[in-house]
Every structure is written in structure tokens, then in C-alpha cells.
Protein backbone atom coordinates (compact mmCIF):
# COMPACT_ATOMS: atom_id res chain seq x y z
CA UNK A 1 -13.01 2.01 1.29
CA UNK A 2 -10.86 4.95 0.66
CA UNK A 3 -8.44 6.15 3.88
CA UNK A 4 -8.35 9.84 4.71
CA UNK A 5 -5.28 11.50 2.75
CA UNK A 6 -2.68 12.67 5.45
CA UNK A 7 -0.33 14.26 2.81
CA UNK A 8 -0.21 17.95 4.32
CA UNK A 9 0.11 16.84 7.94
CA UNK A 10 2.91 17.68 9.92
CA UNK A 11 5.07 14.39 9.59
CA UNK A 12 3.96 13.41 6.06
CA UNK A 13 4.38 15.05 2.54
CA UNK A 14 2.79 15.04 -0.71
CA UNK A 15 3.02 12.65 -3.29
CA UNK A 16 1.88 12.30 -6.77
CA UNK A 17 1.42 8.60 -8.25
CA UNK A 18 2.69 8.40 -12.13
CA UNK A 19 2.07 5.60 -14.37
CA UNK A 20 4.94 4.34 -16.37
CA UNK A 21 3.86 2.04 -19.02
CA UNK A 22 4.98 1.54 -22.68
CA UNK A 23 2.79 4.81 -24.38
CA UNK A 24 5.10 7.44 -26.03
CA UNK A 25 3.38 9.48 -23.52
CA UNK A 26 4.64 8.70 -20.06
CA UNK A 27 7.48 11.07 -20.14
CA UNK A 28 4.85 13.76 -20.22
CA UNK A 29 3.34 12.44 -16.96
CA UNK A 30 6.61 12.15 -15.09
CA UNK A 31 7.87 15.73 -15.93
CA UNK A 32 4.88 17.47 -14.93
CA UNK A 33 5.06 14.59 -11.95
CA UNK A 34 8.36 15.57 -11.50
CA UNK A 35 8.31 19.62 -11.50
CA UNK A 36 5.68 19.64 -9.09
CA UNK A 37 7.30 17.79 -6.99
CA UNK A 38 10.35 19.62 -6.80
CA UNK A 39 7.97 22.59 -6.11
CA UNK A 40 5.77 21.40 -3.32
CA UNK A 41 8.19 19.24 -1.71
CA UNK A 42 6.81 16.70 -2.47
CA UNK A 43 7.65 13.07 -3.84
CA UNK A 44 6.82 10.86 -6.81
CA UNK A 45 5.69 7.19 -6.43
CA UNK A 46 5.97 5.69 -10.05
CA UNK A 47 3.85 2.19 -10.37
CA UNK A 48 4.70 0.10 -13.23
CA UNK A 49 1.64 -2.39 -14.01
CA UNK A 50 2.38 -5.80 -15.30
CA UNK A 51 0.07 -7.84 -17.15
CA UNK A 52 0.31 -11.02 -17.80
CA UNK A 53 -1.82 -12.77 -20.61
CA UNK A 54 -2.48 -16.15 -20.22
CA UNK A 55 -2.59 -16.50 -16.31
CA UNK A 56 -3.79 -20.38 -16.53
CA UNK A 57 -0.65 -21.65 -18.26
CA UNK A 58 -0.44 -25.07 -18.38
CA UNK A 59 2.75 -25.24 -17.24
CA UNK A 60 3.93 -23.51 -14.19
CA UNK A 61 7.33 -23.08 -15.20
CA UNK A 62 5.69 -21.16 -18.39
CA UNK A 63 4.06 -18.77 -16.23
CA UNK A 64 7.04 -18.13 -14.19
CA UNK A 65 9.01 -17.40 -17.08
CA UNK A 66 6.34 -14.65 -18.46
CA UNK A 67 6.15 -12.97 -14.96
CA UNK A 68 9.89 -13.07 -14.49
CA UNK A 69 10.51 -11.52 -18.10
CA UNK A 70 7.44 -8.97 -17.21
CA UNK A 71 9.26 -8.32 -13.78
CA UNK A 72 12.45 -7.42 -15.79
CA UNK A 73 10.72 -5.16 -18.34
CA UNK A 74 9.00 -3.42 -15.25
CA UNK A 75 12.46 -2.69 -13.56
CA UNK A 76 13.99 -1.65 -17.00
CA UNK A 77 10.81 1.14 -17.61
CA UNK A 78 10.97 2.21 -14.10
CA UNK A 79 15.20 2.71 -14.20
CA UNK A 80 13.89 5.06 -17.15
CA UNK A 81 11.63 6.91 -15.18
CA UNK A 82 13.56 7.48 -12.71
CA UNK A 83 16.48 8.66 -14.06
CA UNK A 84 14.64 11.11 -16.42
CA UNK A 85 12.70 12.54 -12.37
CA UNK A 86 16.41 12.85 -11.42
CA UNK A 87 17.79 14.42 -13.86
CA UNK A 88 14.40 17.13 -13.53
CA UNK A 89 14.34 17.83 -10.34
CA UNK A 90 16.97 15.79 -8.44
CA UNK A 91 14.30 13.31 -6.87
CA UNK A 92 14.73 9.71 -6.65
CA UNK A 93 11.00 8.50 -6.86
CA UNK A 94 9.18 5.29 -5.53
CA UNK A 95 8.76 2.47 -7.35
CA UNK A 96 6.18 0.08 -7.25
CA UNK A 97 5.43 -3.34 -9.63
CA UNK A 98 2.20 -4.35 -9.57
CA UNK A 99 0.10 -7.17 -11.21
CA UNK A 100 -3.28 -7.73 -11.83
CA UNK A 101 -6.68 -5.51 -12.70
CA UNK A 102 -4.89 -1.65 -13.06
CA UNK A 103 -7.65 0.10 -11.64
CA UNK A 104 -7.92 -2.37 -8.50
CA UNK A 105 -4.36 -2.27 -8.06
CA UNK A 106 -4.02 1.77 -8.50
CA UNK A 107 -6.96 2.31 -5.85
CA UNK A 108 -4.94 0.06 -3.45
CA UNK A 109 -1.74 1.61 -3.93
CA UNK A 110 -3.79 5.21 -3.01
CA UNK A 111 -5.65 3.68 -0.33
CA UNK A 112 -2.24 2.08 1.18
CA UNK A 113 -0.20 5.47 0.52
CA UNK A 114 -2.12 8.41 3.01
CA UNK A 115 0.25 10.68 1.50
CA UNK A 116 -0.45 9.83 -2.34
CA UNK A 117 -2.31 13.51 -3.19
CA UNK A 118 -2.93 12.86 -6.75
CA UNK A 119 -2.65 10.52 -9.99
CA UNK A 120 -1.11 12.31 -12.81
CA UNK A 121 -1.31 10.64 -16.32
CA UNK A 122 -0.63 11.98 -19.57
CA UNK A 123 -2.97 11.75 -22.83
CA UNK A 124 -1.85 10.54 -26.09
CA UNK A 125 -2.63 13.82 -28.80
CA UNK A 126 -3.03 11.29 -31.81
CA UNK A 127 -6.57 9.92 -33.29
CA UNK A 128 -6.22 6.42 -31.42
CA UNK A 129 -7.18 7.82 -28.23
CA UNK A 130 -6.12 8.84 -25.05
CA UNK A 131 -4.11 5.78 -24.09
CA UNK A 132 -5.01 2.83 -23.04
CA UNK A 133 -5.22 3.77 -19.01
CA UNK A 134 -7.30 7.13 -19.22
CA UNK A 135 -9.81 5.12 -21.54
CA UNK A 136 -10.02 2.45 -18.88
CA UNK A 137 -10.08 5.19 -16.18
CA UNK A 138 -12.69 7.09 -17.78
CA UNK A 139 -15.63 5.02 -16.21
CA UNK A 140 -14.34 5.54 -12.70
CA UNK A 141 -12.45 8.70 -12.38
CA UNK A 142 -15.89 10.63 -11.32
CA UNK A 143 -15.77 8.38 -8.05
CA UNK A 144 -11.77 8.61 -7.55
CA UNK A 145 -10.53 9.14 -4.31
CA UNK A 146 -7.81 11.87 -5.07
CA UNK A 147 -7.55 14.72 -8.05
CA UNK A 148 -6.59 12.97 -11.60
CA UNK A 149 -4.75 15.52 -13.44
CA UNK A 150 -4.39 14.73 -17.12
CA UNK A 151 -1.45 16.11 -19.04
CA UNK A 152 -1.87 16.65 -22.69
CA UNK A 153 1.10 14.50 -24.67
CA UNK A 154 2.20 17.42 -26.70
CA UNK A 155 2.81 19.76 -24.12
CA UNK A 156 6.67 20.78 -24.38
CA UNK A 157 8.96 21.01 -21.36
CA UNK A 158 8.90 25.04 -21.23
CA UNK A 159 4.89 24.50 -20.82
CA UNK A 160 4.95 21.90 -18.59
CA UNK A 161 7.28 24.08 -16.59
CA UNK A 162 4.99 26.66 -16.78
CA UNK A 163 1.70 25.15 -15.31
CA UNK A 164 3.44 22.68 -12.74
């Protein structure tokens, strides 16, 4: 179940959720992100999604010491992120860490945020694809709950500026 966006009410404000994960791409995402922000007056909520591979380590204290260096790898891309929305448009974003199934844990995030408005990714321009969260988004992104907006990787700042 999807709760009713709230993000042009009086007493809320618009928001646009950005994934930062490790594609040469996310920059892309959190500029246009960013700029439109600034514009609207709106805010950016940037989720960093952690996976971890082996969830049924033997060992527990194995497991802890994955999540905790996944944690720290999180906190290190989102201090990125959020100093390169800063130093666009003078915003200091949200951050969120998240684990588990991305598309489960992006619909919650939206569904717990009223004022989340839209998910802005960016594509990768080269011959492997998309990126590895549009191609798992693909299936689903007809039944989203919000606009997706897609931002192609080789767009340059002066375009970005230009359509955000």
C-alpha cells in the first residue's frame, strides 16, 4: 500500500529520493537532484543501499564485521553526496542506510516519506547497460508510486542546469 503524497501541502515540501551507490553515474542523479531542489524548494533524501552477501555467516561476529564495514562505506558515499548537493545548491540532504531487497526498501522509504515527490536515478551511457538499479527497476517502474525521472550519464552540468 502506497500513502497519498502530501509534498505540496501547506506544512510539507517536496522531496526527491537519489540513489547513491558505487556507478560512475550517481553524480549525475544528485546534480539534477540537487538543482531542482534548489529551484522548487524543495529537499533531497539520498538512500545509500547496503548489501550484504552471505547473510547466513557462520559466525556472527563475521557478519557483524561485513555490515559494520558496509555501514562505513555507506557513510563514506553519502559524505560524498552530500557535499557535492552543498556545494550545488547549498542543501544539506537526508540520508538514509538501508539493507536488504532495493526495491522493497525504496518503496518503503516512499511510502514512509509523504513528501518524497519523485525518484531520480541516472543511466549509465556505456554498452553494459543502464546500471544495475534501473535494470532491476525496469520490471516495476510501470506500477511506481511517484514519477521516476531518469537522467542520462553523459549529460554535462550546463545541461543538467538547463532541464532541472
Amino acid at each position: 500500500m502506497t500513502t497519498q503524497r502530501r509534498s505540496y501541502e501547506t506544512g510539507h515540501k517536496p522531496k526527491c529520493l537519489v540513489i547513491v551507490d558505487d556507478t560512475a553515474e550517481w553524480d549525475r542523479a544528485v546534480y539534477y537532484a540537487s538543482r531542482w531542489a534548489i529551484r522548487v524548494g524543495g529537499g533531497v533524501v539520498m538512500l545509500r543501499l547496503i548489501e550484504i552477501e552471505d547473510q547466513n555467516q557462520q559466525w556472527l561476529g563475521v557478519a557483524d564485521i561485513m555490515r559494520a564495514e558496509a555501514q562505513e562505506e555507506a557513510n563514506a558515499a553519502l559524505d560524498r553526496a552530500s557535499g557535492r548537493a552543498n556545494g550545488i545548491a547549498a542543501i544539506t540532504p537526508e540520508r538514509v542506510i538501508r539493507e536488504g531487497d532495493p526495491t522493497e526498501q525504496i518503496l518503503d522509504i516512499i511510502d514512509q516519506d509523504v513528501d518524497i515527490a519523485m525518484l531520480v536515478l541516472a543511466a549509465n551511457p556505456g554498452p553494459e547497460g543502464p546500471g544495475p538499479i534501473i535494470t532491476l527497476m525496469a520490471s516495476v517502474v510501470g506500477a511506481f508510486p511517484i514519477p521516476v525521472i531518469i537522467v542520462p550519464g553523459e549529460l554535462t552540468d550546463v545541461e543538467i542546469d538547463a532541464l532541472s
